[in-house]
N, C-alpha and C. Protein backbone atom coordinates (compact mmCIF):
# COMPACT_ATOMS: atom_id res chain seq x y z
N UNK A 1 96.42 88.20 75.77
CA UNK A 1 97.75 88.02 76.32
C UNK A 1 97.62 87.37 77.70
N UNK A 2 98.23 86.40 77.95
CA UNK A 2 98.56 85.53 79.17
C UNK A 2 99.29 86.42 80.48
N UNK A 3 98.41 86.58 81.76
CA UNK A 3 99.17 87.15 82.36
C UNK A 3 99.05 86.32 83.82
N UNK A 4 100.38 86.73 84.67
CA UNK A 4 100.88 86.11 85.35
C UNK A 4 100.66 86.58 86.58
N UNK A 5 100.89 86.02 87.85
CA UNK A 5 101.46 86.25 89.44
C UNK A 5 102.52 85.49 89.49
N UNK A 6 103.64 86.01 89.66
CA UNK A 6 104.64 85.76 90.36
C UNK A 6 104.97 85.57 91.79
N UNK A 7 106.01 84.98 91.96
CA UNK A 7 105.89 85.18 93.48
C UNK A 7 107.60 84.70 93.84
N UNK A 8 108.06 85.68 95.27
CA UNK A 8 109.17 85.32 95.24
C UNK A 8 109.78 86.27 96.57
N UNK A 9 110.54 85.83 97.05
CA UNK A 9 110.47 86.25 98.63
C UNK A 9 111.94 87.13 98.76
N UNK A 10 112.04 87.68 99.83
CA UNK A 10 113.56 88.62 100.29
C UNK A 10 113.87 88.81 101.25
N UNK A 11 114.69 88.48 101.92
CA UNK A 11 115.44 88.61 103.30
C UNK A 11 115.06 89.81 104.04
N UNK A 12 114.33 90.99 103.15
CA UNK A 12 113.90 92.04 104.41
C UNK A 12 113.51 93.02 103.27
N UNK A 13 112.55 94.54 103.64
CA UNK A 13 112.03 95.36 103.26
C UNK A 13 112.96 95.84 101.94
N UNK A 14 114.09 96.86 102.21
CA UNK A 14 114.73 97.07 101.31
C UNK A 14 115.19 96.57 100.31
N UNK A 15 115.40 95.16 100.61
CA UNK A 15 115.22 94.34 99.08
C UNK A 15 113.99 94.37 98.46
N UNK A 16 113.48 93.76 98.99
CA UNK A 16 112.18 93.87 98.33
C UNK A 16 111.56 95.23 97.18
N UNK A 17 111.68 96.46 98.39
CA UNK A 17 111.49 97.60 97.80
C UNK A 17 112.13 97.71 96.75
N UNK A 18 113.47 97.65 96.28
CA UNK A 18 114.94 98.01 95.70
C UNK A 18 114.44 97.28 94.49
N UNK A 19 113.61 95.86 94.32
CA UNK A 19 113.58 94.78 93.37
C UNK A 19 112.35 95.06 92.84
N UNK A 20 111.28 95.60 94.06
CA UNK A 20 109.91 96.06 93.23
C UNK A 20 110.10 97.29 92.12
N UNK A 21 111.04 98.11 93.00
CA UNK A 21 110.76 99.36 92.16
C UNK A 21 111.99 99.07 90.56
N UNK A 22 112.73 98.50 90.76
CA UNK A 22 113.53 98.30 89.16
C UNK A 22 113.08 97.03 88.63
N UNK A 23 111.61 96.33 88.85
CA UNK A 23 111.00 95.58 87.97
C UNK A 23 109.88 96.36 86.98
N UNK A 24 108.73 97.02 88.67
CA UNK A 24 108.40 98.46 87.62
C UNK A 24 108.92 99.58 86.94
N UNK A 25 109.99 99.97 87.10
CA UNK A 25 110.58 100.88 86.48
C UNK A 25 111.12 99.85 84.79
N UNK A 26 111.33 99.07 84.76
CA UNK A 26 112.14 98.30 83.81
C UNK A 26 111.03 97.66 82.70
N UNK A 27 109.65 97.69 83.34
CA UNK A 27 108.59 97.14 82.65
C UNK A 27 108.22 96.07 82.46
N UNK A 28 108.76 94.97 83.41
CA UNK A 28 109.28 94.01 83.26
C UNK A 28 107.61 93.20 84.77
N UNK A 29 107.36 94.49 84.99
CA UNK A 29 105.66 94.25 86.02
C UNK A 29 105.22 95.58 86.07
N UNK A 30 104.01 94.81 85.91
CA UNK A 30 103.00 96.21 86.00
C UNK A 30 102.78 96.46 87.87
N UNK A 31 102.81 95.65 87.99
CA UNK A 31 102.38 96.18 89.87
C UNK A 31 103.61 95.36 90.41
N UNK A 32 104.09 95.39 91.80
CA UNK A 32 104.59 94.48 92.53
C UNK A 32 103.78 94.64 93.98
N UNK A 33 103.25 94.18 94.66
CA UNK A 33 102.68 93.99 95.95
C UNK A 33 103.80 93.35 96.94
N UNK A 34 104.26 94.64 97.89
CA UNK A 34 105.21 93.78 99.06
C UNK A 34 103.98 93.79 100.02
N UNK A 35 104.42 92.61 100.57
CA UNK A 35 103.51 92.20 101.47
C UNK A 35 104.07 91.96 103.22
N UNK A 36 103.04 91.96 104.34
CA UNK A 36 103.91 91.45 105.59
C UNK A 36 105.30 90.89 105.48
N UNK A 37 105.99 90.86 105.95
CA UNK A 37 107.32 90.03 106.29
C UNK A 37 106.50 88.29 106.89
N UNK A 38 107.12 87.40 106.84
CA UNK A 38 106.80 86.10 106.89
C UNK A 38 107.39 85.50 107.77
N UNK A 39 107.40 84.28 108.21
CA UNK A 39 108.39 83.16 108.77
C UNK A 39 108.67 82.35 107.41
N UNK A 40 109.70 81.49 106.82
CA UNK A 40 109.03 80.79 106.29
C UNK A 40 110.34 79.79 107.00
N UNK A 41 109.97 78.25 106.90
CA UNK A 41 110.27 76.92 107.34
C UNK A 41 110.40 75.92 105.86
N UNK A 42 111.91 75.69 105.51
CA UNK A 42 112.37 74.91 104.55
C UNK A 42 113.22 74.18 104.86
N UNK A 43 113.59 72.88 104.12
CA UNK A 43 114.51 72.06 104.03
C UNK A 43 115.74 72.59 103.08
N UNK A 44 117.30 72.67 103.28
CA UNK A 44 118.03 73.68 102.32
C UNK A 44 119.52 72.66 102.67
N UNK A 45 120.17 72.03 101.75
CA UNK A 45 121.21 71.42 102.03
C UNK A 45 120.86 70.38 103.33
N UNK A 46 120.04 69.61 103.37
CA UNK A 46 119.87 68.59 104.41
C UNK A 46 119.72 69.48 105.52
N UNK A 47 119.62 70.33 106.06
CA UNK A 47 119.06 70.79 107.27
C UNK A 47 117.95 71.30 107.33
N UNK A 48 116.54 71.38 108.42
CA UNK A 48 115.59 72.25 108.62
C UNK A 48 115.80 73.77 108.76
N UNK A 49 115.51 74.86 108.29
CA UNK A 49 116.06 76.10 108.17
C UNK A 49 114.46 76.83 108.47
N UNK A 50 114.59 78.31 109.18
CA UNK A 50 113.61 78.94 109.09
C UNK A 50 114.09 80.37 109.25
N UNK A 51 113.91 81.54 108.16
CA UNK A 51 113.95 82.84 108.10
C UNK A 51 112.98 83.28 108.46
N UNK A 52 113.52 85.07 108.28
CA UNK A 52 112.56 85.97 107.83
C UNK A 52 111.90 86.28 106.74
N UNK A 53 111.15 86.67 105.96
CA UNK A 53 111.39 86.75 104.41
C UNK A 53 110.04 87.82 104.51
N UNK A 54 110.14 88.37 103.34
CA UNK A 54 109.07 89.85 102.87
C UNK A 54 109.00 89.10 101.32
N UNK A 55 108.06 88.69 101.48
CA UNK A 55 107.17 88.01 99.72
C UNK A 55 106.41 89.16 99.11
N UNK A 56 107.18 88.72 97.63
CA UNK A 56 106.55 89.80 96.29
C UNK A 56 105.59 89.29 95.69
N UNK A 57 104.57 89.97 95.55
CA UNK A 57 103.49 89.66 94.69
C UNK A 57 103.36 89.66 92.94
N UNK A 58 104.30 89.43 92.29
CA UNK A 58 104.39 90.40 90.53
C UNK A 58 103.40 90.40 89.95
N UNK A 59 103.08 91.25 88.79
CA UNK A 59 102.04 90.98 87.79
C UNK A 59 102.62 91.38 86.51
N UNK A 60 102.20 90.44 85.90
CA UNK A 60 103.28 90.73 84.65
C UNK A 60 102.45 89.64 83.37
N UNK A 61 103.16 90.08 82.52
CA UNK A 61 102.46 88.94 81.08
C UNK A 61 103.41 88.17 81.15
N UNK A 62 102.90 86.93 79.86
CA UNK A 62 103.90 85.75 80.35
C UNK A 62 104.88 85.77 79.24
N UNK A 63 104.82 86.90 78.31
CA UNK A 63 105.59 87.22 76.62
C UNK A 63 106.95 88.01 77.69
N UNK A 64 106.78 88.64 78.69
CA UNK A 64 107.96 89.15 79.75
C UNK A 64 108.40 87.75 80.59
N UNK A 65 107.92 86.97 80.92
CA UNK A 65 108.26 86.02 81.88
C UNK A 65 110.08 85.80 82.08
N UNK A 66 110.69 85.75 80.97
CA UNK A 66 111.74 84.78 80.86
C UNK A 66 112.36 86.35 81.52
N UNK A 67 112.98 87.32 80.75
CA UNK A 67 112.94 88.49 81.45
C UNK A 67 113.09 89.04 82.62
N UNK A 68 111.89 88.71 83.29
CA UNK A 68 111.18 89.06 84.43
C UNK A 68 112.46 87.86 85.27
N UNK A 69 112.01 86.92 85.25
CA UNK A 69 113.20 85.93 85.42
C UNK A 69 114.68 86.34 85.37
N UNK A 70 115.35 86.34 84.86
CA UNK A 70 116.37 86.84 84.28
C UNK A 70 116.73 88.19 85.44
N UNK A 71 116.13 89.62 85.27
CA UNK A 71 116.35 90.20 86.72
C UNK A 71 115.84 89.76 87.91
N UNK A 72 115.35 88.91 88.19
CA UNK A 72 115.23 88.58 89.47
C UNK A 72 116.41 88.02 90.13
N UNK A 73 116.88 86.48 89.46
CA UNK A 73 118.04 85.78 89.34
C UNK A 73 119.58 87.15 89.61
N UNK A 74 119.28 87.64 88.65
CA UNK A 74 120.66 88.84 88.37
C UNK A 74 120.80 89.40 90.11
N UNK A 75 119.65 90.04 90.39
CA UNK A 75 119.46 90.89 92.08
C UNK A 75 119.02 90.19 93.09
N UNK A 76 118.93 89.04 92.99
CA UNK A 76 118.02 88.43 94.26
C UNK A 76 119.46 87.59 95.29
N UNK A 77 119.51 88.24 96.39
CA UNK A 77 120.59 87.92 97.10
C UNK A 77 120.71 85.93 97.34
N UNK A 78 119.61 85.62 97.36
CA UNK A 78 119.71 83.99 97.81
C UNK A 78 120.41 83.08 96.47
N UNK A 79 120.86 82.41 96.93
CA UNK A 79 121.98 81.21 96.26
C UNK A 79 120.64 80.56 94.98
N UNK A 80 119.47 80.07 95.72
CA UNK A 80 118.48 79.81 94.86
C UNK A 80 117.26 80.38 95.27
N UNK A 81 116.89 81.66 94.59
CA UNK A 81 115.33 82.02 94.74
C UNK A 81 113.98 81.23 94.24
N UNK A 82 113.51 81.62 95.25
CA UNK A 82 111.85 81.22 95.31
C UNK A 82 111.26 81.75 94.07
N UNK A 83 111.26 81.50 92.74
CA UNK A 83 110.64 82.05 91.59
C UNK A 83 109.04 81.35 90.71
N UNK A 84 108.39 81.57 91.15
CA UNK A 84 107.66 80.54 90.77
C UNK A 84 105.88 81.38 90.33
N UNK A 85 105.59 81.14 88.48
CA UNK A 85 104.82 81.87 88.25
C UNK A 85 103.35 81.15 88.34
N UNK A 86 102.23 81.80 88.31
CA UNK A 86 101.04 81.30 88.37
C UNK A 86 100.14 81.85 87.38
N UNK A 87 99.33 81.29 86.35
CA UNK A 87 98.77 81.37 85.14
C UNK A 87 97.63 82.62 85.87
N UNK A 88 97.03 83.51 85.02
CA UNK A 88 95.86 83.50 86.06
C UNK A 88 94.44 83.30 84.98
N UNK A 89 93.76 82.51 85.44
CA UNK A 89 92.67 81.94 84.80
C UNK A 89 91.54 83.32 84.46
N UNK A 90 91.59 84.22 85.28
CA UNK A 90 90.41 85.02 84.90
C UNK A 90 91.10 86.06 85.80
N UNK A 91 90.13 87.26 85.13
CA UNK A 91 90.66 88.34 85.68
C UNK A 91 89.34 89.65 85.22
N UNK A 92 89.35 90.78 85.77
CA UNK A 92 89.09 91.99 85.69
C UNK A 92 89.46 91.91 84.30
N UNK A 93 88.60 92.07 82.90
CA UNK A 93 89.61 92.62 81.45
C UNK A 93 90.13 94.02 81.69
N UNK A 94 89.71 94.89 82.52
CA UNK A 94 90.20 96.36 82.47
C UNK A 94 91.79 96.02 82.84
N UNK A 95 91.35 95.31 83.98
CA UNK A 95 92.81 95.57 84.93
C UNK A 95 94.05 94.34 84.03
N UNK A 96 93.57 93.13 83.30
CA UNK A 96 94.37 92.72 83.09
C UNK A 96 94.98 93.60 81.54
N UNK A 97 94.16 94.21 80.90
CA UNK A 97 94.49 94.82 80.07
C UNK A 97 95.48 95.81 80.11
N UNK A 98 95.42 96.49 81.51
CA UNK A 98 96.23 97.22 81.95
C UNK A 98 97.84 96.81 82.17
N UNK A 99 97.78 95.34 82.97
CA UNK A 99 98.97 94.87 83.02
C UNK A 99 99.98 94.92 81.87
N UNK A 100 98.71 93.99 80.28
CA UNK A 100 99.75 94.14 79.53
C UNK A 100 100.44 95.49 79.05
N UNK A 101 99.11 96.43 78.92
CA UNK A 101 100.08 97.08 78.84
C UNK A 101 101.06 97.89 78.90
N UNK A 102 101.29 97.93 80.68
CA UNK A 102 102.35 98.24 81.52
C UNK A 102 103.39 97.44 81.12
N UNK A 103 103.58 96.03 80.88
CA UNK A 103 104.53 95.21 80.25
C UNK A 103 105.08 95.48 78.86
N UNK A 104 104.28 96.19 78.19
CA UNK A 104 105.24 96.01 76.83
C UNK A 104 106.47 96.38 76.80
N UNK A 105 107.26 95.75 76.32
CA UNK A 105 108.46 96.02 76.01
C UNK A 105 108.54 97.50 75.32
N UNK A 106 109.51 98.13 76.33
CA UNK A 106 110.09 99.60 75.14
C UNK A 106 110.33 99.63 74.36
N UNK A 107 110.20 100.38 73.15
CA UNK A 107 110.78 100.11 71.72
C UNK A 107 112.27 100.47 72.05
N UNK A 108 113.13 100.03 71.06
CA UNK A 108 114.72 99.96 71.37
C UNK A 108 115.05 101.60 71.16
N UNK A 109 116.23 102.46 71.03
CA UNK A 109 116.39 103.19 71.67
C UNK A 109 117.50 103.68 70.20
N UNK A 110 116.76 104.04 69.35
CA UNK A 110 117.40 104.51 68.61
C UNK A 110 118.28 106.31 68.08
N UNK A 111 118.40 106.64 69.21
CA UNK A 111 118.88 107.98 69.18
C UNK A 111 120.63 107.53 69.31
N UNK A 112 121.16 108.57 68.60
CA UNK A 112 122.62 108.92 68.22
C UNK A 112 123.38 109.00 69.48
């Protein structure tokens, strides 16, 4: 199974936190890594712009990707988020094994 780093930034801690923890909770990543808070420096509607931002680390398979996508888009306060995945060529087999299968999808929910 193909697994991923994600990556994708948030105006400050509590987002971040708020988005890590209902991606892992949702299964949708096996880890999220918040990291330092940032500067970052972009071009956005013809002007030079520079925030704050707190960047997410995801790990996730790429059979979740679209998904994974999908809540980010839904909760991510910016007009257009920074979403952007990265293949990963090699890995730990324990640990990537692990990812997937922190990712599997729940079976559906068939109680009355």
């Amino acid at each position: 199974m193909e697994t991923l780093l994600v990556l994708t930034n948030l105006p400050d801690e509590a987002a971040a936190r708020a988005l890590a923890g209902e991606l892992v909770e949702r299964r949708l990543a096996a880890c999220v890594n918040i990291l330092a808070p940032c500067r970052s420096v972009y071009r956005w509607q013809g002007r030079v712009e520079e925030a704050g931002e707190v960047p997410l680390l995801i790990k996730t398979c790429a059979a979740r990707y679209a998904d994974l996508e999908a809540a980010i888009r839904e909760r991510h306060p910016y007009e257009l988020p920074e979403i952007v995945a990265v293949p990963l060529a090699q890995g730990l087999p324990a640990y990537l094994a692990w990812v997937a299968d922190e990712t599997r999808a729940p079976p559906p929910d068939t109680s009355c």
